[in-house]
C-alpha atoms as a PDB file:
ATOM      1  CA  UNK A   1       0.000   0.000   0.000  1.00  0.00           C
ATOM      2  CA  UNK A   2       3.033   2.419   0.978  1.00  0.00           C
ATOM      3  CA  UNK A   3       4.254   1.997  -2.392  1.00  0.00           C
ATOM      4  CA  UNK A   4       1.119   1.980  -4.303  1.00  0.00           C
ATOM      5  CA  UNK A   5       0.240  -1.348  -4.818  1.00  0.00           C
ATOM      6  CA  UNK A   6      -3.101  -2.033  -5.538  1.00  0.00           C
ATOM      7  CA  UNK A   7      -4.739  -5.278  -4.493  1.00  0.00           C
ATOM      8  CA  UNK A   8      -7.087  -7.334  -7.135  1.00  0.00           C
ATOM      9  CA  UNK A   9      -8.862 -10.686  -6.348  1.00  0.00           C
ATOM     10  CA  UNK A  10      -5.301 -12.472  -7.409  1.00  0.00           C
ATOM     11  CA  UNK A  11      -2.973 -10.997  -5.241  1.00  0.00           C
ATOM     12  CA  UNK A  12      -1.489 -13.514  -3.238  1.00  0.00           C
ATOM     13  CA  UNK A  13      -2.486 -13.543   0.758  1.00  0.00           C
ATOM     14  CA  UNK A  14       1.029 -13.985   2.054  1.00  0.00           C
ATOM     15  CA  UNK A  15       4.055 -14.267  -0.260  1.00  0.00           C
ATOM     16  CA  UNK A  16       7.400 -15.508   0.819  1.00  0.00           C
ATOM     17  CA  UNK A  17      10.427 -14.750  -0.205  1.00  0.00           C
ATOM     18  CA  UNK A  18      13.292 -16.655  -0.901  1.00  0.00           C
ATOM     19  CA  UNK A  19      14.098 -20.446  -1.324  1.00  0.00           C
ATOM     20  CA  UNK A  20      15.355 -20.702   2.677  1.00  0.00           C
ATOM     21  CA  UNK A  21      11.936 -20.337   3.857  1.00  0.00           C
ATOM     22  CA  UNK A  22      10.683 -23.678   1.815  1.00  0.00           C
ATOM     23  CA  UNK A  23      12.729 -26.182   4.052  1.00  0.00           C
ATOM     24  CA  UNK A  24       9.131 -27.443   5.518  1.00  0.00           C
ATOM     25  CA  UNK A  25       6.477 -29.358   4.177  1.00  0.00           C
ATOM     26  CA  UNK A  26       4.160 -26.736   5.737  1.00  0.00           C
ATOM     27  CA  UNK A  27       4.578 -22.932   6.479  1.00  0.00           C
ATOM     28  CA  UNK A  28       4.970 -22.569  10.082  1.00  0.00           C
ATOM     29  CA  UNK A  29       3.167 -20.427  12.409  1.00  0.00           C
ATOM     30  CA  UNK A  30       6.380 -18.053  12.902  1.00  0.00           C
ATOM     31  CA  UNK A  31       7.420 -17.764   9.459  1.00  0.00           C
ATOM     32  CA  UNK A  32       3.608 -16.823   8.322  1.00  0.00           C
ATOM     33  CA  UNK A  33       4.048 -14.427  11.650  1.00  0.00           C
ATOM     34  CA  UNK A  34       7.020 -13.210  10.220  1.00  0.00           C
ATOM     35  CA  UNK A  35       5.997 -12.247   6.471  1.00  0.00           C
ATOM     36  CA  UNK A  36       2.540 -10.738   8.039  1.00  0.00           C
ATOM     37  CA  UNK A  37       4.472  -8.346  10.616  1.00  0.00           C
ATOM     38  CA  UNK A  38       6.957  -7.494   7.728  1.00  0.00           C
ATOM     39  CA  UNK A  39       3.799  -6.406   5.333  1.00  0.00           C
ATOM     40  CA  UNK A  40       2.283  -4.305   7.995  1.00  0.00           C
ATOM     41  CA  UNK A  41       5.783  -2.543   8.380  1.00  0.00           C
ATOM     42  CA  UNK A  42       5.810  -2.039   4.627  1.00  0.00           C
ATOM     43  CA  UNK A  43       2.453  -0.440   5.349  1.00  0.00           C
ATOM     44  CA  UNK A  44       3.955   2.153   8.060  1.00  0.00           C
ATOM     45  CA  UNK A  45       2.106   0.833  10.500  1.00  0.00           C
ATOM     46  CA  UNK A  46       3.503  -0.471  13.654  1.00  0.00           C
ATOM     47  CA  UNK A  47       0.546  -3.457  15.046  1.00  0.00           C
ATOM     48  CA  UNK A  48       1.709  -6.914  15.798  1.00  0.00           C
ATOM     49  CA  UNK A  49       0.233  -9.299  13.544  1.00  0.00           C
ATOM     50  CA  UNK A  50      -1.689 -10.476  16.853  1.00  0.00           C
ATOM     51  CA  UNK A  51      -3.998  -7.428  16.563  1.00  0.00           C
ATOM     52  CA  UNK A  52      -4.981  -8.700  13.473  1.00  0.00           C
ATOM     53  CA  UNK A  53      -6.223 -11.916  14.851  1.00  0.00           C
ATOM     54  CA  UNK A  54      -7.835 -10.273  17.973  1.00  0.00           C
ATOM     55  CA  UNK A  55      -9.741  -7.973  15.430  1.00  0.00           C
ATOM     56  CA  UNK A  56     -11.147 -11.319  13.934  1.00  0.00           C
ATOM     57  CA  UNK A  57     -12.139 -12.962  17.178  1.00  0.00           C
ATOM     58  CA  UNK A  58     -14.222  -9.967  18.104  1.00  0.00           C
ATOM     59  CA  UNK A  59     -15.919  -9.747  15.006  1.00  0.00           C
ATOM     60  CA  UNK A  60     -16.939 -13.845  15.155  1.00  0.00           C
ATOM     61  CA  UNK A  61     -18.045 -12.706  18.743  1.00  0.00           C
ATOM     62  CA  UNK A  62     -20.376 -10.370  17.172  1.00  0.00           C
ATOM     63  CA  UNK A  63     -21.388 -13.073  14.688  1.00  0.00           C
ATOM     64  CA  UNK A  64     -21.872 -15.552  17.002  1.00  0.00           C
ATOM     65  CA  UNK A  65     -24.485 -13.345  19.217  1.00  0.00           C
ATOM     66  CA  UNK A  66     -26.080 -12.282  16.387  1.00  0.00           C
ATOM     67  CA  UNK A  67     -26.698 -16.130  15.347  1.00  0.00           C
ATOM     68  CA  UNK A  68     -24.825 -15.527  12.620  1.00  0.00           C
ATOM     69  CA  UNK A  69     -22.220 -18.534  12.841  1.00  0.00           C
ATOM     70  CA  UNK A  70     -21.946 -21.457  15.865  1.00  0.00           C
ATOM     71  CA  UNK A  71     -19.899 -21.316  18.359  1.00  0.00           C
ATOM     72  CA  UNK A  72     -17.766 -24.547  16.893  1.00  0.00           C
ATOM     73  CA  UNK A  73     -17.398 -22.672  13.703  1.00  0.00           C
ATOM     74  CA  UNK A  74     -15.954 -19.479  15.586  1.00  0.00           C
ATOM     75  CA  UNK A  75     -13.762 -21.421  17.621  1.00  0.00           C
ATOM     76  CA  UNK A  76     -12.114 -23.739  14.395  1.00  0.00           C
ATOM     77  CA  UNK A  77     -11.818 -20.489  12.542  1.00  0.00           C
ATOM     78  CA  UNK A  78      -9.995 -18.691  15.077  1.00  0.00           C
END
């Protein structure tokens, strides 16, 4: 965003760079931490990429007292 890039329905969610961070199977939970905090710095802001998560758990709160979604699929989507 800092640098104008504008986001279409292809852009990809979370990028990473380099052939280093392809030793696993899977993407970890710290490396995926890693490449999040790095985009948000990118962005000038300064948020953990933990805010990001709490910001989704409140809104499923919301959905879940508004009937909107269950409580089990809150819980496996958080």
């Amino acid at each position: 965003m800092a640098n104008g890039e504008k986001l279409t329905d292809s852009s990809p969610l979370i990028a990473l760079e380099g052939p280093e961070n392809l030793v696993h199977e899977r993407m970890r939970t710290q490396l995926v931490s890693r490449e999040i905090r790095k985009a948000i710095r990118k962005s000038n802001f300064q948020w953990r990429p933990y805010v990001l998560r709490a910001y989704f758990s409140s809104a499923l709160d919301v959905c879940e007292n508004k009937g909107l979604v269950s409580h089990n699929w809150r819980e496996y989507w958080t």
